[in-house]
C-alpha atoms as a PDB file:
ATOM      1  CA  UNK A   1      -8.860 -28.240   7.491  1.00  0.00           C
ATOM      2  CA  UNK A   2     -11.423 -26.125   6.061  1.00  0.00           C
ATOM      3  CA  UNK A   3     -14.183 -24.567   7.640  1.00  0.00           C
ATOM      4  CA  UNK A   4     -17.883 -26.622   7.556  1.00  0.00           C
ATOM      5  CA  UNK A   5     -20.632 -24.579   8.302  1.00  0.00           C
ATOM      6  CA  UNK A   6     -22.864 -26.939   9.653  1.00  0.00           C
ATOM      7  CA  UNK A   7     -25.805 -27.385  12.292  1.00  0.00           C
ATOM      8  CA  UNK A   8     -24.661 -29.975  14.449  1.00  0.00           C
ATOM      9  CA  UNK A   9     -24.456 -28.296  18.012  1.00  0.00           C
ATOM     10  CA  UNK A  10     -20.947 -30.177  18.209  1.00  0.00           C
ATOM     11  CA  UNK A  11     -19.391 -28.731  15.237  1.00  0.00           C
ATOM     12  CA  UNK A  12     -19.809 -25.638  16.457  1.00  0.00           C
ATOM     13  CA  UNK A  13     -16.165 -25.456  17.237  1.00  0.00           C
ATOM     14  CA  UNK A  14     -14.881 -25.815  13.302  1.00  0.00           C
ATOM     15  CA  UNK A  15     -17.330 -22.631  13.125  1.00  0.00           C
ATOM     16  CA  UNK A  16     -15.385 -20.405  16.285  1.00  0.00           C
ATOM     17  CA  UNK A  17     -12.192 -21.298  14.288  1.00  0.00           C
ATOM     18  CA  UNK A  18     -13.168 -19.902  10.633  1.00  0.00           C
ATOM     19  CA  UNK A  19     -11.029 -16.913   9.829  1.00  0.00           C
ATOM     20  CA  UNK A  20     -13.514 -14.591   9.632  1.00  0.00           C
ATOM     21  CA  UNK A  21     -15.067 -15.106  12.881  1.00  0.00           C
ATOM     22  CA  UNK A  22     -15.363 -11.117  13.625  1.00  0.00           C
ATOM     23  CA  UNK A  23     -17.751 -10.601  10.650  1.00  0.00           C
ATOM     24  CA  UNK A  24     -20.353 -13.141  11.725  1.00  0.00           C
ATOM     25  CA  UNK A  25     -23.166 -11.870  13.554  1.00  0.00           C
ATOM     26  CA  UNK A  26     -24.911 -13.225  16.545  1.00  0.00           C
ATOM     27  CA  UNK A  27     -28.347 -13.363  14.080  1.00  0.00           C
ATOM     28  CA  UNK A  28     -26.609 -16.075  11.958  1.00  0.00           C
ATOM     29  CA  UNK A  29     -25.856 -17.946  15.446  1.00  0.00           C
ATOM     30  CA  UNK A  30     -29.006 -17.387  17.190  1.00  0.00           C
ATOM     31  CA  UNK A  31     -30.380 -19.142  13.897  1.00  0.00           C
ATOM     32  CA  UNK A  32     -28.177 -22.222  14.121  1.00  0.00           C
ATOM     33  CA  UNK A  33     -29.320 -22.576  17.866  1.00  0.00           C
ATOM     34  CA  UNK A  34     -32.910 -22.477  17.059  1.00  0.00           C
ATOM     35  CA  UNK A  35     -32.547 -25.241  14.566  1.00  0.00           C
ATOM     36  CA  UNK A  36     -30.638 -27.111  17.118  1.00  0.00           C
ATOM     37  CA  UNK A  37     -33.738 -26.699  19.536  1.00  0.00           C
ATOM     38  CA  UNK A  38     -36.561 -27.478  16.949  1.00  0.00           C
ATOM     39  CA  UNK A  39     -34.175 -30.826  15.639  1.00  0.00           C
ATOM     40  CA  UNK A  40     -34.387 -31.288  20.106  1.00  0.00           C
ATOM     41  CA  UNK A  41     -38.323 -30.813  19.722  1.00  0.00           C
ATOM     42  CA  UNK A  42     -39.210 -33.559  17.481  1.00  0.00           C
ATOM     43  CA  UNK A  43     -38.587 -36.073  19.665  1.00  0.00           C
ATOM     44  CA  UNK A  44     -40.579 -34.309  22.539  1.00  0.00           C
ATOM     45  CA  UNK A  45     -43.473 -34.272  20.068  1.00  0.00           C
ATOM     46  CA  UNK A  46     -43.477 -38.122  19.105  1.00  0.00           C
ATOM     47  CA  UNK A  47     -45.680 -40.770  20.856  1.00  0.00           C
ATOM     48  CA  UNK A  48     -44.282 -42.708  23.591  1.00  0.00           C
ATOM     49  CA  UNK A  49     -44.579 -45.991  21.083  1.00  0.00           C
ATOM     50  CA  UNK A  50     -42.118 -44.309  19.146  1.00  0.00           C
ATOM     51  CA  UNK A  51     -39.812 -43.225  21.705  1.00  0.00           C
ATOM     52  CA  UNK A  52     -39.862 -46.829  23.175  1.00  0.00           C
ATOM     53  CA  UNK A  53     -38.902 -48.200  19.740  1.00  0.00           C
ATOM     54  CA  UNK A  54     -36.162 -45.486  19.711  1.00  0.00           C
ATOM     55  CA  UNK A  55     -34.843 -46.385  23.053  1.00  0.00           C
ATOM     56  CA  UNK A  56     -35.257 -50.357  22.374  1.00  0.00           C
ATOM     57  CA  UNK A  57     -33.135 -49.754  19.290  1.00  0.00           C
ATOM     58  CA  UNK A  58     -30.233 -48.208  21.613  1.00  0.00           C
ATOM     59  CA  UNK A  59     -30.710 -51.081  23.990  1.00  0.00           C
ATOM     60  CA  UNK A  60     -30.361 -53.784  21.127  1.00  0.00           C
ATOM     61  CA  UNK A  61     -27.167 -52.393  18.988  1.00  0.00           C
ATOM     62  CA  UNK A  62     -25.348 -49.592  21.087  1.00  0.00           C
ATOM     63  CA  UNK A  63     -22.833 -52.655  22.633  1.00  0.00           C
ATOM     64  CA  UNK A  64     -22.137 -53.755  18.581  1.00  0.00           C
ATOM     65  CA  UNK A  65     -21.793 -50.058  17.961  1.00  0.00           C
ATOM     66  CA  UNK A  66     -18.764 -49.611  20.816  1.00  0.00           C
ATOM     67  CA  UNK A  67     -17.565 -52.570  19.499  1.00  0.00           C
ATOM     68  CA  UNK A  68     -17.804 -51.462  16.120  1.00  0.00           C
ATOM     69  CA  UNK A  69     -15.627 -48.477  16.609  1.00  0.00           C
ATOM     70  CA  UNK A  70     -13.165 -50.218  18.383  1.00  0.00           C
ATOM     71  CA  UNK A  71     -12.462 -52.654  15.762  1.00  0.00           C
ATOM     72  CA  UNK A  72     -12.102 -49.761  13.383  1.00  0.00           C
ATOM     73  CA  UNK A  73      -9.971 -47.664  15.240  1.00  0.00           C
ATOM     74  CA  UNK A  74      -8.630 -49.643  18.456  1.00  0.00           C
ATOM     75  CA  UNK A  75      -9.648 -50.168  22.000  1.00  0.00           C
ATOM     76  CA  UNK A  76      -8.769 -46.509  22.891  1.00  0.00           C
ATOM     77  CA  UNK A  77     -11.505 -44.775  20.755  1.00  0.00           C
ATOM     78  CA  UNK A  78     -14.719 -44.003  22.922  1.00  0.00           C
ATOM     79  CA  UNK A  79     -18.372 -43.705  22.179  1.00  0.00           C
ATOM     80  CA  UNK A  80     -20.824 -41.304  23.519  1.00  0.00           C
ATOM     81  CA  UNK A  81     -24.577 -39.943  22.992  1.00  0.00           C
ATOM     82  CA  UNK A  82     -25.765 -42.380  21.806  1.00  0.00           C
ATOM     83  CA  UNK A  83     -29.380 -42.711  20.516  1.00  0.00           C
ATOM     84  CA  UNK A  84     -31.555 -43.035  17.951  1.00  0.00           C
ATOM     85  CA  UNK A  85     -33.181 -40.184  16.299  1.00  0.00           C
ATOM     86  CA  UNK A  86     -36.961 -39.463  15.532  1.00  0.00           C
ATOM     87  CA  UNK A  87     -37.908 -38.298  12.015  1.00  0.00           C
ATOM     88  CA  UNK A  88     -41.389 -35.974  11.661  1.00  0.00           C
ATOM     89  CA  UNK A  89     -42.937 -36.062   8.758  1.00  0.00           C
ATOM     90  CA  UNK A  90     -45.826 -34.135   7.041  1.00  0.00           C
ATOM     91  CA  UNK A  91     -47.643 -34.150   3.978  1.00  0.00           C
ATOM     92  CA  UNK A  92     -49.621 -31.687   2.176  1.00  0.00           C
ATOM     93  CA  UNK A  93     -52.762 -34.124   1.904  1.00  0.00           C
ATOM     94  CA  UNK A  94     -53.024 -34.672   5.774  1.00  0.00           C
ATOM     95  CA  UNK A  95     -51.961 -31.878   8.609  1.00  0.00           C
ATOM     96  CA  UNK A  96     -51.389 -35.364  10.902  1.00  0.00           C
ATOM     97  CA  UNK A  97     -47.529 -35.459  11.898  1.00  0.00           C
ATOM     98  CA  UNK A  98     -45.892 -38.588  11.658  1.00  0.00           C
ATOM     99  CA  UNK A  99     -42.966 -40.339  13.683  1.00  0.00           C
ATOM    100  CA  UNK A 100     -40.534 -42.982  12.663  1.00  0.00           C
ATOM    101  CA  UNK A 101     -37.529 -43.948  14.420  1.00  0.00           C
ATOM    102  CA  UNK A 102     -34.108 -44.246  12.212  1.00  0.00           C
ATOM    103  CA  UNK A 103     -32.757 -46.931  10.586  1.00  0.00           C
ATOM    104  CA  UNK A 104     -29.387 -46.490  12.370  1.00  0.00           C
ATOM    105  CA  UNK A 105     -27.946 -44.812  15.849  1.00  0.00           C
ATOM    106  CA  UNK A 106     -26.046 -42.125  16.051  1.00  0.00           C
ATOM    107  CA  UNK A 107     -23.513 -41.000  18.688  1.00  0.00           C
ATOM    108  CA  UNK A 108     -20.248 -39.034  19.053  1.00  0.00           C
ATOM    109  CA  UNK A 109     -17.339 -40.715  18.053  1.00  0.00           C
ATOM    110  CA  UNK A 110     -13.990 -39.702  20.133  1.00  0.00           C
ATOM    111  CA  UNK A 111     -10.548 -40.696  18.388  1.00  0.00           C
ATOM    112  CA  UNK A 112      -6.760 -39.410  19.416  1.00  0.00           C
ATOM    113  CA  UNK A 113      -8.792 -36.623  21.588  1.00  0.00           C
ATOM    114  CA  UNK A 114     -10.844 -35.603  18.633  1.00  0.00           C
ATOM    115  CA  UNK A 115     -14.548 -35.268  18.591  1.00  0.00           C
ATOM    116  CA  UNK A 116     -16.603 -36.805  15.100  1.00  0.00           C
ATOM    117  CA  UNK A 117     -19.824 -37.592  14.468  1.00  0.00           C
ATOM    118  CA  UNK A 118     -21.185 -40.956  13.757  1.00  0.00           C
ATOM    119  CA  UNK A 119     -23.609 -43.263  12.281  1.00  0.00           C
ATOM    120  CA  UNK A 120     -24.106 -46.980  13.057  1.00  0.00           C
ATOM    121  CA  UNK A 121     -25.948 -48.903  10.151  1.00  0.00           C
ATOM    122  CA  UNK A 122     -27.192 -51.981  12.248  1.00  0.00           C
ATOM    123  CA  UNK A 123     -28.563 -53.934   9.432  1.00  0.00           C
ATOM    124  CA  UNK A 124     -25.132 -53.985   7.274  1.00  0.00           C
ATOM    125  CA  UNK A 125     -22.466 -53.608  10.777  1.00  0.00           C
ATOM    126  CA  UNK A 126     -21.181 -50.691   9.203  1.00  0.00           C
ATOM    127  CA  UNK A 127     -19.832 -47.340  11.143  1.00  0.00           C
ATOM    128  CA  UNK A 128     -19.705 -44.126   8.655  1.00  0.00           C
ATOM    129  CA  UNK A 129     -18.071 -41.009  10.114  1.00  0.00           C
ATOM    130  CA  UNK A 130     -16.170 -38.018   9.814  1.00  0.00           C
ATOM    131  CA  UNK A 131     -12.945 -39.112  10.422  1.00  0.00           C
ATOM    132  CA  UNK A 132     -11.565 -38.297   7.248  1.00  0.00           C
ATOM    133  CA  UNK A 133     -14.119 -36.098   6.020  1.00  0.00           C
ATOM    134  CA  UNK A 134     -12.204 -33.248   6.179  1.00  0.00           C
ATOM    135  CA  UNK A 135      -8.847 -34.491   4.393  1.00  0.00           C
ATOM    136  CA  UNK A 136     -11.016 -35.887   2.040  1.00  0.00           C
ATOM    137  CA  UNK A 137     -12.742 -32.895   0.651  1.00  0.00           C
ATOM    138  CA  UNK A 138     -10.015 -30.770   1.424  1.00  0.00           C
ATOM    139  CA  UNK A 139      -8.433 -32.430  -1.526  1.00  0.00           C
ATOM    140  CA  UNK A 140     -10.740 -31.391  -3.584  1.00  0.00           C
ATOM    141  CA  UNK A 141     -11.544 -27.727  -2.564  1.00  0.00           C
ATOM    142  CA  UNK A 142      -7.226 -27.503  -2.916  1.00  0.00           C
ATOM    143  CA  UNK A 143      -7.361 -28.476  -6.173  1.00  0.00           C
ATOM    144  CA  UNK A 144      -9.663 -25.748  -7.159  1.00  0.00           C
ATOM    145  CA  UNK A 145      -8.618 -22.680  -9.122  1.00  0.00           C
ATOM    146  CA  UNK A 146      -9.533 -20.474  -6.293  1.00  0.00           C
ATOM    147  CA  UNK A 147      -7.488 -18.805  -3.901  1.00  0.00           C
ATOM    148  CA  UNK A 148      -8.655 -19.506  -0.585  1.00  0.00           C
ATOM    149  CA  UNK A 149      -7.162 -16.688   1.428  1.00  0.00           C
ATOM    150  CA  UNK A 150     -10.323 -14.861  -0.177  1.00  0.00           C
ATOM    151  CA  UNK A 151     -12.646 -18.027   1.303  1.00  0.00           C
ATOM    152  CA  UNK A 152     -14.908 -16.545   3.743  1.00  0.00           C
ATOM    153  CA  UNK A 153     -15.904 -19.919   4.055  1.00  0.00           C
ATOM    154  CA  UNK A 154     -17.330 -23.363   3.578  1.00  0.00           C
ATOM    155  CA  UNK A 155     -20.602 -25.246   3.804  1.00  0.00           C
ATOM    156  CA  UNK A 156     -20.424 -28.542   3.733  1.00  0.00           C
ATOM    157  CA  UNK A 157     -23.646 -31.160   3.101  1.00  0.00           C
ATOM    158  CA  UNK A 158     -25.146 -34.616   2.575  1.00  0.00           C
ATOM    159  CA  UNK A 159     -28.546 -34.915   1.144  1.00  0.00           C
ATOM    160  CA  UNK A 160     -29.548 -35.208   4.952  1.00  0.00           C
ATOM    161  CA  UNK A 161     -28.104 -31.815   5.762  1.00  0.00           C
ATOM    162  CA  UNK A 162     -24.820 -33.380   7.757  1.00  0.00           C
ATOM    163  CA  UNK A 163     -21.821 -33.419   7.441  1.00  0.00           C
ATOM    164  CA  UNK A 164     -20.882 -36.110   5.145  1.00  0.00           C
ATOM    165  CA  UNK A 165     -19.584 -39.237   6.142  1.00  0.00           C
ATOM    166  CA  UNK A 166     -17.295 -42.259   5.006  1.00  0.00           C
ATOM    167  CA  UNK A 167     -16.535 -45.630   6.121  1.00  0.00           C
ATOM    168  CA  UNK A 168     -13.476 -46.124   8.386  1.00  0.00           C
ATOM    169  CA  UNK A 169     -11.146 -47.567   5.729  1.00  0.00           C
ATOM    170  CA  UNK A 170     -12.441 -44.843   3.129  1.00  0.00           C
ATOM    171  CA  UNK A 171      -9.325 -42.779   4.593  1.00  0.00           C
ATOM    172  CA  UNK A 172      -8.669 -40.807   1.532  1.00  0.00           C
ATOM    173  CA  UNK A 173      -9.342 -39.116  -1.664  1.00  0.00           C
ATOM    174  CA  UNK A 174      -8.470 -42.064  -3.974  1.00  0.00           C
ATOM    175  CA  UNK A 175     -10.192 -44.700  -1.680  1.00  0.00           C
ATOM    176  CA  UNK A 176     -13.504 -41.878  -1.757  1.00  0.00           C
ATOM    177  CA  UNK A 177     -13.878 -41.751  -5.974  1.00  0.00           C
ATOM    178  CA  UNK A 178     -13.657 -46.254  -4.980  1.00  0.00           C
ATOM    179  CA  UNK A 179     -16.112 -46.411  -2.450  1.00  0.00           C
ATOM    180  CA  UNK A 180     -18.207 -43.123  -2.084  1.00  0.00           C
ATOM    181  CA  UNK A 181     -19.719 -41.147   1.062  1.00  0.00           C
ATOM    182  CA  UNK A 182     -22.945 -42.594   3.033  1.00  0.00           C
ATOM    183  CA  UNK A 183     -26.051 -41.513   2.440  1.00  0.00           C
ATOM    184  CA  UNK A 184     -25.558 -39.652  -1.009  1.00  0.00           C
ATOM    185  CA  UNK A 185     -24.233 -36.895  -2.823  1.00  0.00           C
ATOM    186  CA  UNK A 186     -21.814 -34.478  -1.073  1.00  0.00           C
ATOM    187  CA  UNK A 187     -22.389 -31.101  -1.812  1.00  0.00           C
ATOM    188  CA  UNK A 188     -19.451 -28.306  -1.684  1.00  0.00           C
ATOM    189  CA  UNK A 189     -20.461 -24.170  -1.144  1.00  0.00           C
ATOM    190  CA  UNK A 190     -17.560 -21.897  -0.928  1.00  0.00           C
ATOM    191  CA  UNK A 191     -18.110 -18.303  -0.328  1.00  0.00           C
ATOM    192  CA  UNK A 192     -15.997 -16.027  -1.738  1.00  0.00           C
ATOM    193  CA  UNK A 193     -14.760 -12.115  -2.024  1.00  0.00           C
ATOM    194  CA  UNK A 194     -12.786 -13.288  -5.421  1.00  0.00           C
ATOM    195  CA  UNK A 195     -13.863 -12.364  -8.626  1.00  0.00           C
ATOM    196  CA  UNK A 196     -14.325 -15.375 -10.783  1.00  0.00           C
ATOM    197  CA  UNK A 197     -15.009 -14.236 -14.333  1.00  0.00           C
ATOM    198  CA  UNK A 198     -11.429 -15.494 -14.974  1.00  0.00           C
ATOM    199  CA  UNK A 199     -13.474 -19.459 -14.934  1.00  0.00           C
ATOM    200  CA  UNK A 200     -15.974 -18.266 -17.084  1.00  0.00           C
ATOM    201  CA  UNK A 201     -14.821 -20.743 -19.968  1.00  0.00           C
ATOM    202  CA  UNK A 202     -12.528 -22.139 -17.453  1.00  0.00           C
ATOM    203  CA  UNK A 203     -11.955 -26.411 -18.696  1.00  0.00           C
ATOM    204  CA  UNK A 204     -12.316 -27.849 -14.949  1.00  0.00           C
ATOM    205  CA  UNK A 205     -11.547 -31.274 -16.374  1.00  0.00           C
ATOM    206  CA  UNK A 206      -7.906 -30.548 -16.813  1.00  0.00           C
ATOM    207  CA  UNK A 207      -7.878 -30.091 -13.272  1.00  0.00           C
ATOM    208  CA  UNK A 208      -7.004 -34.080 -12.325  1.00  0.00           C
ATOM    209  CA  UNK A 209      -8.680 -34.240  -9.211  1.00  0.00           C
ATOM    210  CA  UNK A 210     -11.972 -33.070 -10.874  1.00  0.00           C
ATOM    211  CA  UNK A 211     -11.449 -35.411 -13.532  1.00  0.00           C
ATOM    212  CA  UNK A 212     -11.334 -38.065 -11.568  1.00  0.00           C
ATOM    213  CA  UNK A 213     -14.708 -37.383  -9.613  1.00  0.00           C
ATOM    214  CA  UNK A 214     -16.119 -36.851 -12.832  1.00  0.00           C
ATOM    215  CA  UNK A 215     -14.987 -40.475 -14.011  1.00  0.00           C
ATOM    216  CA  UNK A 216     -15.864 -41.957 -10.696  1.00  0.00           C
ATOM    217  CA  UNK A 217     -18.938 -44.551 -10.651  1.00  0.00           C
ATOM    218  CA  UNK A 218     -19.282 -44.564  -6.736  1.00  0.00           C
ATOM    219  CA  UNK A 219     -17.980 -40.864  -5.732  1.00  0.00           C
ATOM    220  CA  UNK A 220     -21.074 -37.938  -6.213  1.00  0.00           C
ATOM    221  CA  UNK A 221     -20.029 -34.535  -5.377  1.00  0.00           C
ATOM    222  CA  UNK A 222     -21.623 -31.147  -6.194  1.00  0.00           C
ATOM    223  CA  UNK A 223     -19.519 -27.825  -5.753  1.00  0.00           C
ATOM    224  CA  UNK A 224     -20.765 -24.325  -6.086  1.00  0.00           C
ATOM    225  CA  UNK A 225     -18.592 -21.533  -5.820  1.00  0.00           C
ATOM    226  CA  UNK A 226     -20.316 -18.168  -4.706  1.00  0.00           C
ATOM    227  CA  UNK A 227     -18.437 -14.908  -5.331  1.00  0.00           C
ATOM    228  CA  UNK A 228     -20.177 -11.868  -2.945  1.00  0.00           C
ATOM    229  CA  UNK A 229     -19.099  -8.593  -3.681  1.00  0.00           C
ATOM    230  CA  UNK A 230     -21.381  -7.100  -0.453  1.00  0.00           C
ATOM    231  CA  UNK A 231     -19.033  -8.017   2.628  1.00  0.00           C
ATOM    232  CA  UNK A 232     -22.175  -7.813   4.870  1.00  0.00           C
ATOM    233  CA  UNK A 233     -24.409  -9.888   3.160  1.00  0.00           C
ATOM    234  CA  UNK A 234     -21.800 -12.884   3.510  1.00  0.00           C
ATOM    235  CA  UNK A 235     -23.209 -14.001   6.745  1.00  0.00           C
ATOM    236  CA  UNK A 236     -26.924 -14.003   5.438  1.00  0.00           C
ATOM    237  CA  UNK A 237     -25.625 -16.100   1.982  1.00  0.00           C
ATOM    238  CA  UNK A 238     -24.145 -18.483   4.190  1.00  0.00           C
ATOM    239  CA  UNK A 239     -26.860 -19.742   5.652  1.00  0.00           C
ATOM    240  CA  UNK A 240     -29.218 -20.223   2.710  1.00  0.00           C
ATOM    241  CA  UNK A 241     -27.018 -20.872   0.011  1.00  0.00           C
ATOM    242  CA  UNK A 242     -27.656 -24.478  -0.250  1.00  0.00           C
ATOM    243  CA  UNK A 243     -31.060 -23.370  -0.484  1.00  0.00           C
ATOM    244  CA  UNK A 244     -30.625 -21.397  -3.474  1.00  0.00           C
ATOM    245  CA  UNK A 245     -31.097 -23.327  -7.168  1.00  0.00           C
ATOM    246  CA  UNK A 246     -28.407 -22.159  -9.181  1.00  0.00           C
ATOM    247  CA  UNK A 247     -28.774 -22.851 -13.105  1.00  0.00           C
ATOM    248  CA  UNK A 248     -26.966 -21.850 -15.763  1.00  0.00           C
ATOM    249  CA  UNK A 249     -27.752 -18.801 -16.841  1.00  0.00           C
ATOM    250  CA  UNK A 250     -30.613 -18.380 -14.945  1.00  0.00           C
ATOM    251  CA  UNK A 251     -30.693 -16.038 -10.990  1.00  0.00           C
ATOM    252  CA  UNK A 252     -32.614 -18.130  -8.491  1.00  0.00           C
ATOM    253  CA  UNK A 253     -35.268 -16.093  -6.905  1.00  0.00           C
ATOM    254  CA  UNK A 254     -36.468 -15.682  -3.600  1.00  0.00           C
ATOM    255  CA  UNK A 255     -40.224 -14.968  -2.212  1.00  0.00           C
ATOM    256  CA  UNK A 256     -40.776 -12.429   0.397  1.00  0.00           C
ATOM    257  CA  UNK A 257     -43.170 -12.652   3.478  1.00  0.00           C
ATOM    258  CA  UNK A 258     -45.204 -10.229   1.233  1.00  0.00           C
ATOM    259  CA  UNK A 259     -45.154 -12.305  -1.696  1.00  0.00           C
ATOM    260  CA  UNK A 260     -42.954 -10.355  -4.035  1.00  0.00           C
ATOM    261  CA  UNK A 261     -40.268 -12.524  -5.993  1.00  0.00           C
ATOM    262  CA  UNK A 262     -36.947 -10.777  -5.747  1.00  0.00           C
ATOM    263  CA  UNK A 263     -33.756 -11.757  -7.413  1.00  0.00           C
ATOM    264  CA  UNK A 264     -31.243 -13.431  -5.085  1.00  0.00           C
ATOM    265  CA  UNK A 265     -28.109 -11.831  -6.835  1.00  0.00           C
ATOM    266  CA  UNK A 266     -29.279  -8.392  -5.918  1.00  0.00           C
ATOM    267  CA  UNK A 267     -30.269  -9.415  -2.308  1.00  0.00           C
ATOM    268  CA  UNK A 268     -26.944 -10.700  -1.225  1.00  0.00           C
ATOM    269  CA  UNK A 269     -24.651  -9.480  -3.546  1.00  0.00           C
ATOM    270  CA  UNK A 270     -23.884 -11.884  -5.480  1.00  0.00           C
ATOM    271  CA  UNK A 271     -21.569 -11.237  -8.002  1.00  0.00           C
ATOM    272  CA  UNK A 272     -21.292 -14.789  -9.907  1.00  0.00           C
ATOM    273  CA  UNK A 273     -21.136 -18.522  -9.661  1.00  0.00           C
ATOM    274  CA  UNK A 274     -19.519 -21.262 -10.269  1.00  0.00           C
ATOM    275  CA  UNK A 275     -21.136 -24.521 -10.595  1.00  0.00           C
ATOM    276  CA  UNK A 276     -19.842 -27.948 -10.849  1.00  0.00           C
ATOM    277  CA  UNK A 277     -21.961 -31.113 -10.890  1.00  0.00           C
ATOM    278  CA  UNK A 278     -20.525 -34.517 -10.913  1.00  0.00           C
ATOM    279  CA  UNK A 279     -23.480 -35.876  -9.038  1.00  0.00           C
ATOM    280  CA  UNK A 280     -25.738 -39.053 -10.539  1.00  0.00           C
ATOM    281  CA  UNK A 281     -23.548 -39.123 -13.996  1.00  0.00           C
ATOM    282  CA  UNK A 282     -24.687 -35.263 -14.269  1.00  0.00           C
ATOM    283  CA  UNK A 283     -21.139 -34.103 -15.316  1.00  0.00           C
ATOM    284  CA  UNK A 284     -21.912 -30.641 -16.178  1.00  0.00           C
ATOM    285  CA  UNK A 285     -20.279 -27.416 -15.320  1.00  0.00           C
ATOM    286  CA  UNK A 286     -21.609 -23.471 -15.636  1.00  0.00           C
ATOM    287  CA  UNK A 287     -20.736 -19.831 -14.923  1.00  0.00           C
ATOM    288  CA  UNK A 288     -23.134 -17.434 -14.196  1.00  0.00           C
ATOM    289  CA  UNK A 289     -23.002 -13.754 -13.337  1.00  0.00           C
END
């Protein structure tokens, strides 16, 4: 299974086991911790109506979440941390902060010894996961003409900035483009040392796995494919590249603490891009260098 480079506090394991462990630096983890402790904050922050309704929420559905689980994958799979998170919101017409519990509990989901995280749509009975997530999209990123011995590796999102996550029966890539990940479009980054001016007019729909996404009415997936020439920048692109707007033909920019607009490409090396939308009937596909 691939690598996600994500900011759950539990999948840091999949990010000790990437191949290129010895080239991260303890800045890029130090910044995944902090997140972890600011996500922790929120709920410190919220008023004790809120927390009650968060905690009542856990009281009412955890029991039909365990059972839930077990119906999807048998008596021997186990629940645990279970709660319902806190969202804080702002916007720029008020400073106020404001709380509001989830629509849905989340816990960690424990199958054949394996850890996964997991969401529990009351409203609809419904556990999504991530199972399969990783068989899933590794049939994609496989079918890519890339070589991934040159990954330095993957970053893997859902419009909430998880990992994404599929129904129980959604157990692989066909039943995916059929049904379609919770909560949105998935979106694919792939860092790379390969030079990819080879896809420049590169016809991704010949590839039949991409075809089919791009066919699919349920399945929305987004891939970008970064190469960096500057081997010590990698660890700095990998944390903000799903913050970086990549257009075709266009260099996203980035603002300094001083103001000054500088171009990303130069900052971290970037030597071109690969882009490949197939997200809300977008369908469209660039190269830029």
């Amino acid at each position: 299974m691939l690598t996600n480079w994500g900011f759950d506090i539990y999948e840091m394991s999949n990010v000790i086991g990437m191949k290129k462990l010895n080239s991260l630096n303890k800045k890029a983890l130090s910044i995944i911790l902090c997140i972890c402790c600011l996500i922790s904050l929120v709920c410190c922050g919220a008023p004790d109506s809120v927390k009650q309704e968060a905690k009542d929420k856990v009281d009412d559905y955890k029991s039909a979440f365990e059972q839930k689980v077990q119906a999807d994958y048998g008596k021997d799979a186990k629940l645990t941390d279970v709660e319902c998170k806190i969202d804080r919101t702002s916007s720029s017409s008020t400073p106020e902060l404001s709380y509001k519990t989830r629509s849905y509990l989340s816990g960690k989901l424990i199958v054949d010894g394996k850890r996964y995280n997991a969401i529990y749509d009351y409203d609809n009975d419904m556990v999504y996961d991530t199972v399969h997530t990783g068989d899933i999209l590794d049939t994609i990123i496989e079918s890519l003409p890339v070589d991934q011995d040159k990954f330095y590796g993957t970053k893997i999102l859902d419009p909430d900035m998880d990992y994404p996550k599929f129904a129980a029966e959604v157990d692989s890539f066909d039943k995916a483009l059929q049904y379609g990940s919770y909560g949105g479009a998935v979106r694919i980054f792939i860092i790379t040392t390969e030079d990819l001016s080879g896809l420049k007019n590169y016809d991704f729909y010949t590839i039949p796995k991409i075809k089919d996404i791009s066919e699919s009415d349920n399945f929305d997936c987004m891939i970008t494919i970064v190469s960096c020439k500057n081997k010590d920048r990698i660890s700095a692109l990998t944390g903000k590249v799903d913050d970086l707007q990549f257009f075709s033909n266009s260099h996203p920019n980035l603002i300094t603490n001083q103001g000054e607009s500088i171009d990303a490409f130069d900052y971290y090396g970037i030597n071109s891009v690969v882009r490949l939308d197939f997200a809300y009937g977008e369908n469209s596909t660039f190269y830029c260098d």
